[in-house]
PDB file of N, CA and C in Angstrom:
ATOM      1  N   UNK A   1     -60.339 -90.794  -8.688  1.00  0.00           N
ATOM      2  CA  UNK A   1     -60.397 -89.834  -7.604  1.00  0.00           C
ATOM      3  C   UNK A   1     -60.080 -90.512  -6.271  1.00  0.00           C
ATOM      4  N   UNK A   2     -60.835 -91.646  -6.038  1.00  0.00           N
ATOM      5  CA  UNK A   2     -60.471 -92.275  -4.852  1.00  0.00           C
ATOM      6  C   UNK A   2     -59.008 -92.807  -4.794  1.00  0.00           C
ATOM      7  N   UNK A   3     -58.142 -93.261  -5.600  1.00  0.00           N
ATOM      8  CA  UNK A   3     -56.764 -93.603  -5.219  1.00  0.00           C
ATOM      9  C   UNK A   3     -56.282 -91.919  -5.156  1.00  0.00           C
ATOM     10  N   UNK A   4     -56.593 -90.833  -5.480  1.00  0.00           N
ATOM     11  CA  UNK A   4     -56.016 -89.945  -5.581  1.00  0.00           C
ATOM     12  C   UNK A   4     -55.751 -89.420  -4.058  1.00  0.00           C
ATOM     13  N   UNK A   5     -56.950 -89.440  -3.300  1.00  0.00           N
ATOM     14  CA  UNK A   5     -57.506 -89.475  -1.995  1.00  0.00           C
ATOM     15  C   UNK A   5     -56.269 -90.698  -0.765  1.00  0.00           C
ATOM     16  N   UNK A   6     -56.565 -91.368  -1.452  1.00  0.00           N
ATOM     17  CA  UNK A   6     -55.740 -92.436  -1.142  1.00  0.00           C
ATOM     18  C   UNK A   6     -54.258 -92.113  -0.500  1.00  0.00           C
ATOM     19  N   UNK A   7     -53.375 -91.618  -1.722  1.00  0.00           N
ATOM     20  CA  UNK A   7     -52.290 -91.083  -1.855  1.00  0.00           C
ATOM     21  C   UNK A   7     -51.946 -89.942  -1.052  1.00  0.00           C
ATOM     22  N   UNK A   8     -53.012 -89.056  -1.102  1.00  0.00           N
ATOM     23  CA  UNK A   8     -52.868 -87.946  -0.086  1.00  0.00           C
ATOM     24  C   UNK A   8     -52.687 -88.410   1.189  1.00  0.00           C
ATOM     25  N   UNK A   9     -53.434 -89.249   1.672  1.00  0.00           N
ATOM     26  CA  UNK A   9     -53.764 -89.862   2.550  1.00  0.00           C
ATOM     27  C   UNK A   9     -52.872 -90.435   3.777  1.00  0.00           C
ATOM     28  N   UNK A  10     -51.724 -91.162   2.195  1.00  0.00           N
ATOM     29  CA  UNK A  10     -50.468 -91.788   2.740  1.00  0.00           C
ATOM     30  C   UNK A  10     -49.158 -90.802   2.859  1.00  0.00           C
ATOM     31  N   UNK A  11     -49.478 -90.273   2.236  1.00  0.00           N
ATOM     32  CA  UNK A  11     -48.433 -88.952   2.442  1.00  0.00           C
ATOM     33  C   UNK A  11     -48.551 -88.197   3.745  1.00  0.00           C
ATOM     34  N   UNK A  12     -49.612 -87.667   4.035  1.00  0.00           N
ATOM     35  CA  UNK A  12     -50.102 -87.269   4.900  1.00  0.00           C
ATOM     36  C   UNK A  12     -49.704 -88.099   6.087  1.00  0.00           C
ATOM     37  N   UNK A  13     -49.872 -89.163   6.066  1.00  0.00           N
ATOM     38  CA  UNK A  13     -49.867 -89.879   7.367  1.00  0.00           C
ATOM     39  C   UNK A  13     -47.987 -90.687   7.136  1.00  0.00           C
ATOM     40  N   UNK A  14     -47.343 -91.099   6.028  1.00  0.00           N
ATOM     41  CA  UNK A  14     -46.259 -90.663   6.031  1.00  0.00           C
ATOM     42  C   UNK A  14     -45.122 -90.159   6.989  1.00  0.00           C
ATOM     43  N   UNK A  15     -45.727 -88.578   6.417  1.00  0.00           N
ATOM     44  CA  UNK A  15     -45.134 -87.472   6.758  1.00  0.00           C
ATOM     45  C   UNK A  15     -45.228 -87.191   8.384  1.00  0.00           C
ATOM     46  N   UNK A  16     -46.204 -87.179   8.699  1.00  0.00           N
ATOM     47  CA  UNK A  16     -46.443 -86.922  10.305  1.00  0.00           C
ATOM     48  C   UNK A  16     -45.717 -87.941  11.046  1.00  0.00           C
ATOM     49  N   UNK A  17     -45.909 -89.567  10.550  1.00  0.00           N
ATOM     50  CA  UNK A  17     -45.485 -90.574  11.183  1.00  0.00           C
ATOM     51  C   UNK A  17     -43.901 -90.307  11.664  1.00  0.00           C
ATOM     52  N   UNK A  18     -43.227 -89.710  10.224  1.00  0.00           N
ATOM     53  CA  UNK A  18     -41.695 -89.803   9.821  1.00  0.00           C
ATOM     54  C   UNK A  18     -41.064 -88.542  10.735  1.00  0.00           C
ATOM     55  N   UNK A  19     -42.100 -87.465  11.282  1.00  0.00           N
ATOM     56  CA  UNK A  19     -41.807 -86.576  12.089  1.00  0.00           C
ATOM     57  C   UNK A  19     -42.035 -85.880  12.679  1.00  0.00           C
ATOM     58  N   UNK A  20     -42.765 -87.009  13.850  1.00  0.00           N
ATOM     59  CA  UNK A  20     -43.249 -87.282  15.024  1.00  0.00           C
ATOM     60  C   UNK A  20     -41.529 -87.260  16.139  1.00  0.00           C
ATOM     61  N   UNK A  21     -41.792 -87.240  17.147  1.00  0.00           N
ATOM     62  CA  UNK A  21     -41.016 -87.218  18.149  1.00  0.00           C
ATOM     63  C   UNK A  21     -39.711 -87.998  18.306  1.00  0.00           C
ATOM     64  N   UNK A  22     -38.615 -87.764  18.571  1.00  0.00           N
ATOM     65  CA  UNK A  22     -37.622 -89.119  18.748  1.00  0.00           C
ATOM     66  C   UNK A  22     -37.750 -89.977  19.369  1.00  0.00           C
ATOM     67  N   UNK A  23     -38.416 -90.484  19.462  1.00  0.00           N
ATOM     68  CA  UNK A  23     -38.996 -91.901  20.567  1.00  0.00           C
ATOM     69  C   UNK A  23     -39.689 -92.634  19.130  1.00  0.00           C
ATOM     70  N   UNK A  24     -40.205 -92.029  18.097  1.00  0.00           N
ATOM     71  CA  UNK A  24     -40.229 -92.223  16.936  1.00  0.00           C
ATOM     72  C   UNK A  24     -39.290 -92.949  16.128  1.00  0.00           C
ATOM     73  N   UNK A  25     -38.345 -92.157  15.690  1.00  0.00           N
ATOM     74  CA  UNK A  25     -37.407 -91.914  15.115  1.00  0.00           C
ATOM     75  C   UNK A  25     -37.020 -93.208  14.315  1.00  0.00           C
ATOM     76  N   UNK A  26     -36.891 -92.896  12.552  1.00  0.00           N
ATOM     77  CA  UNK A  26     -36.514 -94.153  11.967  1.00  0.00           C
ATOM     78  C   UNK A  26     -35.219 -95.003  12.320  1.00  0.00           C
ATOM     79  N   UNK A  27     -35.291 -96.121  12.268  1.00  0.00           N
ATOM     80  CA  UNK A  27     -34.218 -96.839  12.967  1.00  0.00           C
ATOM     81  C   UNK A  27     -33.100 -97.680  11.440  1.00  0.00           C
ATOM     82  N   UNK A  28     -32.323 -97.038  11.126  1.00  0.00           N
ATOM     83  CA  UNK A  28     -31.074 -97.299   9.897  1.00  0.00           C
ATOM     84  C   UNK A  28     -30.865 -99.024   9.995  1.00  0.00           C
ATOM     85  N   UNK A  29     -30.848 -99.206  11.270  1.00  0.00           N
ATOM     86  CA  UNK A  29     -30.405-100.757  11.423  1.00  0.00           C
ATOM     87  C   UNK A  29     -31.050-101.644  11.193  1.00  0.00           C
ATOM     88  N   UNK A  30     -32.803-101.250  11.862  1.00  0.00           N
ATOM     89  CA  UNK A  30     -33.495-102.108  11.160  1.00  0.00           C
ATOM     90  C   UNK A  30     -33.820-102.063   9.833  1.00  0.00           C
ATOM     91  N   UNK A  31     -33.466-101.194   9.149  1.00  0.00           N
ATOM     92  CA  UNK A  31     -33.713-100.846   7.628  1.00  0.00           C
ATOM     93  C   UNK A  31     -32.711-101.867   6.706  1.00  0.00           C
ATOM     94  N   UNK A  32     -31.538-101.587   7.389  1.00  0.00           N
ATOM     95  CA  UNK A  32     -30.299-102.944   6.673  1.00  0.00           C
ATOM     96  C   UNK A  32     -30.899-104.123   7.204  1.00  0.00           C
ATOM     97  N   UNK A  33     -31.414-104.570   8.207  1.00  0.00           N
ATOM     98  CA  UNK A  33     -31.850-106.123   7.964  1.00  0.00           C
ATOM     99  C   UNK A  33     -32.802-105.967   7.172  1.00  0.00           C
ATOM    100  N   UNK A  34     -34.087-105.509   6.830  1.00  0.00           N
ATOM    101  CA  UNK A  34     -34.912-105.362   6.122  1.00  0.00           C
ATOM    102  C   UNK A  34     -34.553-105.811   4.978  1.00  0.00           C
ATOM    103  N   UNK A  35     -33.579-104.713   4.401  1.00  0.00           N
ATOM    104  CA  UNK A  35     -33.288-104.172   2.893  1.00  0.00           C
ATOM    105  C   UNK A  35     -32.454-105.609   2.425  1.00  0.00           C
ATOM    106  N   UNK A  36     -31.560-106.884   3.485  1.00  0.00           N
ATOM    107  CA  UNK A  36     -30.796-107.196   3.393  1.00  0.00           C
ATOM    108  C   UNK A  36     -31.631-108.543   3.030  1.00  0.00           C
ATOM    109  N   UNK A  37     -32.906-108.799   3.675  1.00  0.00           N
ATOM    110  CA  UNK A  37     -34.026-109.911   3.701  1.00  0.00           C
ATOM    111  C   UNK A  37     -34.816-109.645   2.613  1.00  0.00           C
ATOM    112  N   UNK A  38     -35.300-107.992   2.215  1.00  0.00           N
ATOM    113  CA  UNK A  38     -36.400-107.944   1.316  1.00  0.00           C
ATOM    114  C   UNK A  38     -36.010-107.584  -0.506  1.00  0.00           C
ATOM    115  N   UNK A  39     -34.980-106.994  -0.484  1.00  0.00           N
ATOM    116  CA  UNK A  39     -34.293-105.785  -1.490  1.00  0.00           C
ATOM    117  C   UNK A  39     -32.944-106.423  -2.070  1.00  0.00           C
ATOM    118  N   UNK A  40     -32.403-107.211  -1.192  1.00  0.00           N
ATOM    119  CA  UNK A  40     -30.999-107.965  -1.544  1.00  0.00           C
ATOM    120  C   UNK A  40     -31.256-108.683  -3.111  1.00  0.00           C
ATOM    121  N   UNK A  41     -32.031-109.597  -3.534  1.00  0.00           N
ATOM    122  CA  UNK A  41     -31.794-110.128  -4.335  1.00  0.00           C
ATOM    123  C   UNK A  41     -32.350-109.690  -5.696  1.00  0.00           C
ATOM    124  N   UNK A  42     -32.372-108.182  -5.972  1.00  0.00           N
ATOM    125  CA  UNK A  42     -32.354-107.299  -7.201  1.00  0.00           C
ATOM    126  C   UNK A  42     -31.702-106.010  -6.633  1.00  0.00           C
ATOM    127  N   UNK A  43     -31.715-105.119  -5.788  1.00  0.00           N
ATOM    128  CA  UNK A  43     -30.829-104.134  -5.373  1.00  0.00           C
ATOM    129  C   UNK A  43     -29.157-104.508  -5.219  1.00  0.00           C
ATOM    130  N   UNK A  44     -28.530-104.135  -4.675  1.00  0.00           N
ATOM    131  CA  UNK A  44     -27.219-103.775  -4.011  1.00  0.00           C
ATOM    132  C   UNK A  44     -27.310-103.355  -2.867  1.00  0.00           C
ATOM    133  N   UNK A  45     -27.827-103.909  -1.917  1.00  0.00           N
ATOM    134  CA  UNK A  45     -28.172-102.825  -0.637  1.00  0.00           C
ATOM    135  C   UNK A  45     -26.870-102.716   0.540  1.00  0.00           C
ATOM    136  N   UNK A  46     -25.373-103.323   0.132  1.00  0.00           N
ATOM    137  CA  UNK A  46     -24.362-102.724   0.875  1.00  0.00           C
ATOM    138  C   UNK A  46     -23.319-103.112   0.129  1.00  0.00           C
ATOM    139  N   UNK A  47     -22.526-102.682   0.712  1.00  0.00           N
ATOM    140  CA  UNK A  47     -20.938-102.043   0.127  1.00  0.00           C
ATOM    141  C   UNK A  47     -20.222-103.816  -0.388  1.00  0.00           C
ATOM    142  N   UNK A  48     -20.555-104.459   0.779  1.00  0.00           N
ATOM    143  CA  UNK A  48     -19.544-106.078   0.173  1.00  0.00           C
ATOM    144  C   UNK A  48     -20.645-106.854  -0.853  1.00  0.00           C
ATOM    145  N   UNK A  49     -22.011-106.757  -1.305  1.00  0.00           N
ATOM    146  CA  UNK A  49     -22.925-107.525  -2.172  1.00  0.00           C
ATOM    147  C   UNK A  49     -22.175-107.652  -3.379  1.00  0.00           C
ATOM    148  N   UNK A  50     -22.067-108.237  -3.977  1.00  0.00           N
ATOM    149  CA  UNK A  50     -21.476-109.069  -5.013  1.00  0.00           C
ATOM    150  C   UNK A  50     -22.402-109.157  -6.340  1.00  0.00           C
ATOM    151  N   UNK A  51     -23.831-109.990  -6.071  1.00  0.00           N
ATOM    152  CA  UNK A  51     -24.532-109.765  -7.007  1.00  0.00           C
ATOM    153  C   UNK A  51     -26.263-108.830  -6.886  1.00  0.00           C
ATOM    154  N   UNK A  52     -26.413-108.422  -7.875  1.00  0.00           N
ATOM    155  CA  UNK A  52     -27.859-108.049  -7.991  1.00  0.00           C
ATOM    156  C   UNK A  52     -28.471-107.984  -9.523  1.00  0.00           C
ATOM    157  N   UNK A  53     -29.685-107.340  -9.543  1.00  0.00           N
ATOM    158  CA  UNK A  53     -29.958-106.788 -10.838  1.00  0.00           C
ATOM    159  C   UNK A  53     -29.214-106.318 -11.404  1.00  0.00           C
ATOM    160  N   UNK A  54     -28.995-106.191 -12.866  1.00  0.00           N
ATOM    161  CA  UNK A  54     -28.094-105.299 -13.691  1.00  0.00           C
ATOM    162  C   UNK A  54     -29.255-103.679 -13.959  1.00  0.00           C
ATOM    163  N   UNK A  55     -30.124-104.193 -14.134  1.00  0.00           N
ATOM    164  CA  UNK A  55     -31.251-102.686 -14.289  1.00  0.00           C
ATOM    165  C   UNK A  55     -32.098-102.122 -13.279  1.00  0.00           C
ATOM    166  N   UNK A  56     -31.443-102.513 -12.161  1.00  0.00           N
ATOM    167  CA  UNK A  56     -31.997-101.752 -11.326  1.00  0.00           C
ATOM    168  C   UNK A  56     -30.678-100.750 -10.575  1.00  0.00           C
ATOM    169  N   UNK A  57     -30.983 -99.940  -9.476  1.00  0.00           N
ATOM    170  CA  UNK A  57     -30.462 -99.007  -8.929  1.00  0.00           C
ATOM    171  C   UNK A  57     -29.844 -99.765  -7.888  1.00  0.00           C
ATOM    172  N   UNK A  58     -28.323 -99.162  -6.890  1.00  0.00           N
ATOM    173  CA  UNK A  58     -28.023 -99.899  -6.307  1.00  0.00           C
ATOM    174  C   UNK A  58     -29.097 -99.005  -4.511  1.00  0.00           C
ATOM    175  N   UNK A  59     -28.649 -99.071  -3.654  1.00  0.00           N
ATOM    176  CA  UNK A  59     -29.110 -98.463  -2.497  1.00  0.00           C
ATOM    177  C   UNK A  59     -28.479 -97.050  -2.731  1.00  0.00           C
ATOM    178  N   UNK A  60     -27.098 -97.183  -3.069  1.00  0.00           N
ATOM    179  CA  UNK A  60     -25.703 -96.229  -2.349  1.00  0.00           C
ATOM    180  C   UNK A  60     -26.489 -94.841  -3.450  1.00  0.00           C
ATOM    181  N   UNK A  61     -26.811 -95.784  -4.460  1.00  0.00           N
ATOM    182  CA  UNK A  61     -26.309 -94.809  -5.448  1.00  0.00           C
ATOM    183  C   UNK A  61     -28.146 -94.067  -5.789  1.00  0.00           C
ATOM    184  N   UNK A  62     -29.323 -94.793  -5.228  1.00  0.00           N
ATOM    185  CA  UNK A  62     -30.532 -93.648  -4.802  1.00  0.00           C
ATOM    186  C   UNK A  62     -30.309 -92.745  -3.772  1.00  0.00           C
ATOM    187  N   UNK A  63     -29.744 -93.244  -2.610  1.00  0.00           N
ATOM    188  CA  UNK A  63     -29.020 -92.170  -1.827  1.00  0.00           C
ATOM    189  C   UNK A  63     -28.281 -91.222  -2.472  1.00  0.00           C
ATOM    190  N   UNK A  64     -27.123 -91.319  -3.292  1.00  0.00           N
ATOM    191  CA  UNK A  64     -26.912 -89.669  -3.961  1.00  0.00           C
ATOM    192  C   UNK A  64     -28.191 -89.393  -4.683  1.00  0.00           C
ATOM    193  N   UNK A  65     -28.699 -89.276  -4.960  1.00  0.00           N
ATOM    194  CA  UNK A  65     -29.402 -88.447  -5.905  1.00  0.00           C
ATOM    195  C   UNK A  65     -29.782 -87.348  -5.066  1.00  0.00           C
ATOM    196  N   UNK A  66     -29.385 -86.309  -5.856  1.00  0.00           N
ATOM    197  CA  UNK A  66     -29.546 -84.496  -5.075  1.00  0.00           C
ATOM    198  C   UNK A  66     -31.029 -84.666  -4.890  1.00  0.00           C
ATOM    199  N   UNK A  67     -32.129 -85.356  -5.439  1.00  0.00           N
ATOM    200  CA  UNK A  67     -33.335 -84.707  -4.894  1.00  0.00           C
ATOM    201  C   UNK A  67     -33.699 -85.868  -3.850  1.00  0.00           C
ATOM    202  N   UNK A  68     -32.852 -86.453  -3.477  1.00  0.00           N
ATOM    203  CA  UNK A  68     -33.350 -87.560  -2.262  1.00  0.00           C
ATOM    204  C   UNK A  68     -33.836 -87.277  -1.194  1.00  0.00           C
ATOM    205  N   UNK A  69     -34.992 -87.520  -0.955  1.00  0.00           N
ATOM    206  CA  UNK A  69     -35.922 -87.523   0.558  1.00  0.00           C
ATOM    207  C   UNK A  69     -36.217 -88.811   1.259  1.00  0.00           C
ATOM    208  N   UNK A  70     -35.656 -88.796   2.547  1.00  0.00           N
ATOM    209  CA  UNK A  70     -36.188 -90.392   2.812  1.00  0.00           C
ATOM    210  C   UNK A  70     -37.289 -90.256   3.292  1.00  0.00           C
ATOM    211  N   UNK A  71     -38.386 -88.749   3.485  1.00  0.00           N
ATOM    212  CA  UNK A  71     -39.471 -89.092   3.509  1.00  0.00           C
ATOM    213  C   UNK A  71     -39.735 -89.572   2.258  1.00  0.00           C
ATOM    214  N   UNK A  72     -39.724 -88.357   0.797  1.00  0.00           N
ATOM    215  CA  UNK A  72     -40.768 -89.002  -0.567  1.00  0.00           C
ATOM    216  C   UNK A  72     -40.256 -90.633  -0.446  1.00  0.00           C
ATOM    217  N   UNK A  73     -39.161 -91.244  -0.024  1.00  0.00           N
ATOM    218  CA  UNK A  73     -38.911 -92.398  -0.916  1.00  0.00           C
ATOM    219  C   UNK A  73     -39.805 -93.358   0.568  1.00  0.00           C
ATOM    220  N   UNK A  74     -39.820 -93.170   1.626  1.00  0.00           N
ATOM    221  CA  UNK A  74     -40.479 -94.266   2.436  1.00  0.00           C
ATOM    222  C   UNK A  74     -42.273 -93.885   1.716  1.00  0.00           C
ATOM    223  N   UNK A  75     -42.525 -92.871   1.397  1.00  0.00           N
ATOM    224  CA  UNK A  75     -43.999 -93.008   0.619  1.00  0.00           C
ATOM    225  C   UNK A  75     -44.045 -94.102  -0.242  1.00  0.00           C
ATOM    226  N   UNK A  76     -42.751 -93.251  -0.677  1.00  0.00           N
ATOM    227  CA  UNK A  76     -42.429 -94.212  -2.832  1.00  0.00           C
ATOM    228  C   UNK A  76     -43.131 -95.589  -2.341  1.00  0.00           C
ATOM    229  N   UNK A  77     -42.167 -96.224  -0.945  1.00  0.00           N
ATOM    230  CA  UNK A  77     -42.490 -97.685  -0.682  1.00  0.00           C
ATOM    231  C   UNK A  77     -43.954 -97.937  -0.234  1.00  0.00           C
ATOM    232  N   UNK A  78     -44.428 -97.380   0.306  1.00  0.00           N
ATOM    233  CA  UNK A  78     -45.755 -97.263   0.515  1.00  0.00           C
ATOM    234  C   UNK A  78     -46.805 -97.816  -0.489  1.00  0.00           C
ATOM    235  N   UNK A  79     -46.494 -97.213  -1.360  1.00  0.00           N
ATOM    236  CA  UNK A  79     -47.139 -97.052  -2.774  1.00  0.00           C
ATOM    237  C   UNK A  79     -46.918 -98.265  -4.180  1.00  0.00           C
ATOM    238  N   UNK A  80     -48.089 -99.543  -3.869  1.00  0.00           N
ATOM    239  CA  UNK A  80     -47.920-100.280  -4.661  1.00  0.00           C
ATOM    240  C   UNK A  80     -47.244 -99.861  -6.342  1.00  0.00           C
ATOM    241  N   UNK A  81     -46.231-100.279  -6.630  1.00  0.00           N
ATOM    242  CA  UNK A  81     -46.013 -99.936  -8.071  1.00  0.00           C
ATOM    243  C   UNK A  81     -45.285-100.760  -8.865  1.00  0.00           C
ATOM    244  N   UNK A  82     -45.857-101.232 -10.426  1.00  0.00           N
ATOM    245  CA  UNK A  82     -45.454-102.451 -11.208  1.00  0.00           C
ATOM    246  C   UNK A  82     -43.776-103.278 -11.590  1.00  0.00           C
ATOM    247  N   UNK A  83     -42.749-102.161 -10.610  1.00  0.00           N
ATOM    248  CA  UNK A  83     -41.538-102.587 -11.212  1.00  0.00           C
ATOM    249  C   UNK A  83     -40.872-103.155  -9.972  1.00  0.00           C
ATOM    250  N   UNK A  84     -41.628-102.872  -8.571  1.00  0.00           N
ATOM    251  CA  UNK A  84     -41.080-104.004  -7.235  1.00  0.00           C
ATOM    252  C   UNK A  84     -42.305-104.920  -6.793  1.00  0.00           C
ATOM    253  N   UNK A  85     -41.975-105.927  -6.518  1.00  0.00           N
ATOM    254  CA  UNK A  85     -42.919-106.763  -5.916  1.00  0.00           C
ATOM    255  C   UNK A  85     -43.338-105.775  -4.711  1.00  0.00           C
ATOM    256  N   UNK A  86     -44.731-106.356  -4.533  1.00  0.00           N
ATOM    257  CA  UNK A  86     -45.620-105.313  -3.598  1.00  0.00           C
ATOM    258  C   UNK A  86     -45.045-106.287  -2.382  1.00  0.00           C
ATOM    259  N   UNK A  87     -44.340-105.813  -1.361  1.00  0.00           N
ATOM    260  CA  UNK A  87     -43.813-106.025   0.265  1.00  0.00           C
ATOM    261  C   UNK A  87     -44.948-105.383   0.978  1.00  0.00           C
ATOM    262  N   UNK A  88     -45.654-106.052   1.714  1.00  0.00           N
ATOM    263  CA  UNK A  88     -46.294-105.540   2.823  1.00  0.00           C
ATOM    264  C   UNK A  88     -45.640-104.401   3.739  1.00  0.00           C
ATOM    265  N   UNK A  89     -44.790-103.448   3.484  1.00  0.00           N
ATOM    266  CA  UNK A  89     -44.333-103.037   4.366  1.00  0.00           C
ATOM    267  C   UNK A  89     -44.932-102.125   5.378  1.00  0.00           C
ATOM    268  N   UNK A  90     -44.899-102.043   6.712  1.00  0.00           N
ATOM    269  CA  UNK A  90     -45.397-101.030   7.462  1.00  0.00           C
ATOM    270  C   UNK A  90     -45.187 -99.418   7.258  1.00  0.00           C
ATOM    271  N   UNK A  91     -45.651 -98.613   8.014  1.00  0.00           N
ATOM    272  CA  UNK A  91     -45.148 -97.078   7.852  1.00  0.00           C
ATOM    273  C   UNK A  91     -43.783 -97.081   8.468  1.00  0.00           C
ATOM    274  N   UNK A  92     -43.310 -97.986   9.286  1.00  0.00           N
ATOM    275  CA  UNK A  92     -42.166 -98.042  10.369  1.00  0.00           C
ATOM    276  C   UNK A  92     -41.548 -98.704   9.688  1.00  0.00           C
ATOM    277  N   UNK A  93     -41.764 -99.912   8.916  1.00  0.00           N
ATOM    278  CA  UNK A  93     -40.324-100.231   8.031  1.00  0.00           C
ATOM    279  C   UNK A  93     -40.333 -99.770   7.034  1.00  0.00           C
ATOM    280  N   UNK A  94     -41.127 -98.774   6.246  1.00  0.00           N
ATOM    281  CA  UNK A  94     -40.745 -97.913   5.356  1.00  0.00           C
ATOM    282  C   UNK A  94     -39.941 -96.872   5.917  1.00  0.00           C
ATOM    283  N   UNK A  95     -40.244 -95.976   6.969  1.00  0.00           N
ATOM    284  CA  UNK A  95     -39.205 -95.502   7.171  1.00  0.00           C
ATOM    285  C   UNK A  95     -37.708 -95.250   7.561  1.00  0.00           C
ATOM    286  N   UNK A  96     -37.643 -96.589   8.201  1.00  0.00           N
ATOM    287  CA  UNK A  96     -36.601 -97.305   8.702  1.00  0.00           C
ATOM    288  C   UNK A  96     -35.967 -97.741   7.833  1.00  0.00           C
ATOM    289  N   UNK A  97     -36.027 -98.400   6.334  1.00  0.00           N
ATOM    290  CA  UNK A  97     -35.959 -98.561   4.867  1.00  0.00           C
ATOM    291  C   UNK A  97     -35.145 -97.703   4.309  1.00  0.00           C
ATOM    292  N   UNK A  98     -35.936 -95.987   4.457  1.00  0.00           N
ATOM    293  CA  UNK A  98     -35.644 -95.021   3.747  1.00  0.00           C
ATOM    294  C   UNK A  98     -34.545 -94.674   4.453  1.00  0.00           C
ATOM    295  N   UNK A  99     -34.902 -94.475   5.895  1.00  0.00           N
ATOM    296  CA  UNK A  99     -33.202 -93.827   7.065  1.00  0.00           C
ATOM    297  C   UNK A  99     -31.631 -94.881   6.279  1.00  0.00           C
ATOM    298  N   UNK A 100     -32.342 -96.388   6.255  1.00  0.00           N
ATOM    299  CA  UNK A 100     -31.202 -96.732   6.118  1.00  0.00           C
ATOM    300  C   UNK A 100     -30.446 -96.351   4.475  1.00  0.00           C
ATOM    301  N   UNK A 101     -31.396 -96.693   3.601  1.00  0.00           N
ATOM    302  CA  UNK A 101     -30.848 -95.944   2.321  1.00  0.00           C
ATOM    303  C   UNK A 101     -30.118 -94.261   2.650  1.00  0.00           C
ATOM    304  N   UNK A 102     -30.493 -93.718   3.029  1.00  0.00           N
ATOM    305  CA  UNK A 102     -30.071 -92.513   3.728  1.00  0.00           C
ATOM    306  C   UNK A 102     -28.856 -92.604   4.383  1.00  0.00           C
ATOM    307  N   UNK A 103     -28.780 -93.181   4.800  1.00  0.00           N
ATOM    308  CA  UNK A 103     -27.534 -93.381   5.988  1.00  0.00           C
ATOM    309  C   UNK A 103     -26.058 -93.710   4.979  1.00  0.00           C
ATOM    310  N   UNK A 104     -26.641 -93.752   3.741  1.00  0.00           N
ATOM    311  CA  UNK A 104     -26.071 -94.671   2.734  1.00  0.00           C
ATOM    312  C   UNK A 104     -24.602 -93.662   1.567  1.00  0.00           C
ATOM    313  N   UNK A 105     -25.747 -92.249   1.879  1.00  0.00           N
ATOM    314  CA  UNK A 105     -24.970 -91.059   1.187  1.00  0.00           C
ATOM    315  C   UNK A 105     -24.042 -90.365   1.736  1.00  0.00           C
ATOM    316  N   UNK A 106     -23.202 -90.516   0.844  1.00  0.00           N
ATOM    317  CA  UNK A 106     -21.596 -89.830   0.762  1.00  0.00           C
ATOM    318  C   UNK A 106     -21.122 -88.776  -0.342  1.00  0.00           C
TER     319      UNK A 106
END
């Protein structure tokens, strides 16, 4: 019950964080250095990367997915879970994370 609480919690606060005012506003650029320091060496996180995981997802290609939210996915990051190393990340570089994956779809 209490992680359930938890979860709400982060969503909740998430969500408000992610759209709050433009003075707010997730920042794409800092999301590519991020993604480029934290995510590079099992993702694909841009167009010239060369190598990564073979079983994982690239950036470009979670960005298409028709049900993509870069709010749910800056939660997703939020949310310790067994198949990425747990990154300390903030609510601000999660969302900044998610803008830049976002920024990503074509």
């Amino acid at each position: 019950m209490r992680r359930h609480v938890r979860r709400i919690w982060l969503l909740l606060a998430t969500v408000s964080g992610l759209t709050a005012s433009p003075v707010f506003a997730a920042d794409p650029d800092h999301g590519a250095d991020l993604a480029r320091r934290w995510c590079a060496s099992c993702h694909v996180v841009t167009s010239g990367q060369t190598q990564a995981s073979a079983d994982v997802p690239s950036f470009a290609s979670v960005a298409r997915r028709p049900d993509f939210s870069a709010e749910r996915l800056a939660f997703f990051l939020l949310d310790p879970h067994p198949k990425m190393p747990n990154f300390p990340l903030s609510r601000i570089e999660a969302a900044d994370l998610a803008a830049y994956i976002g920024s990503l779809r074509q």
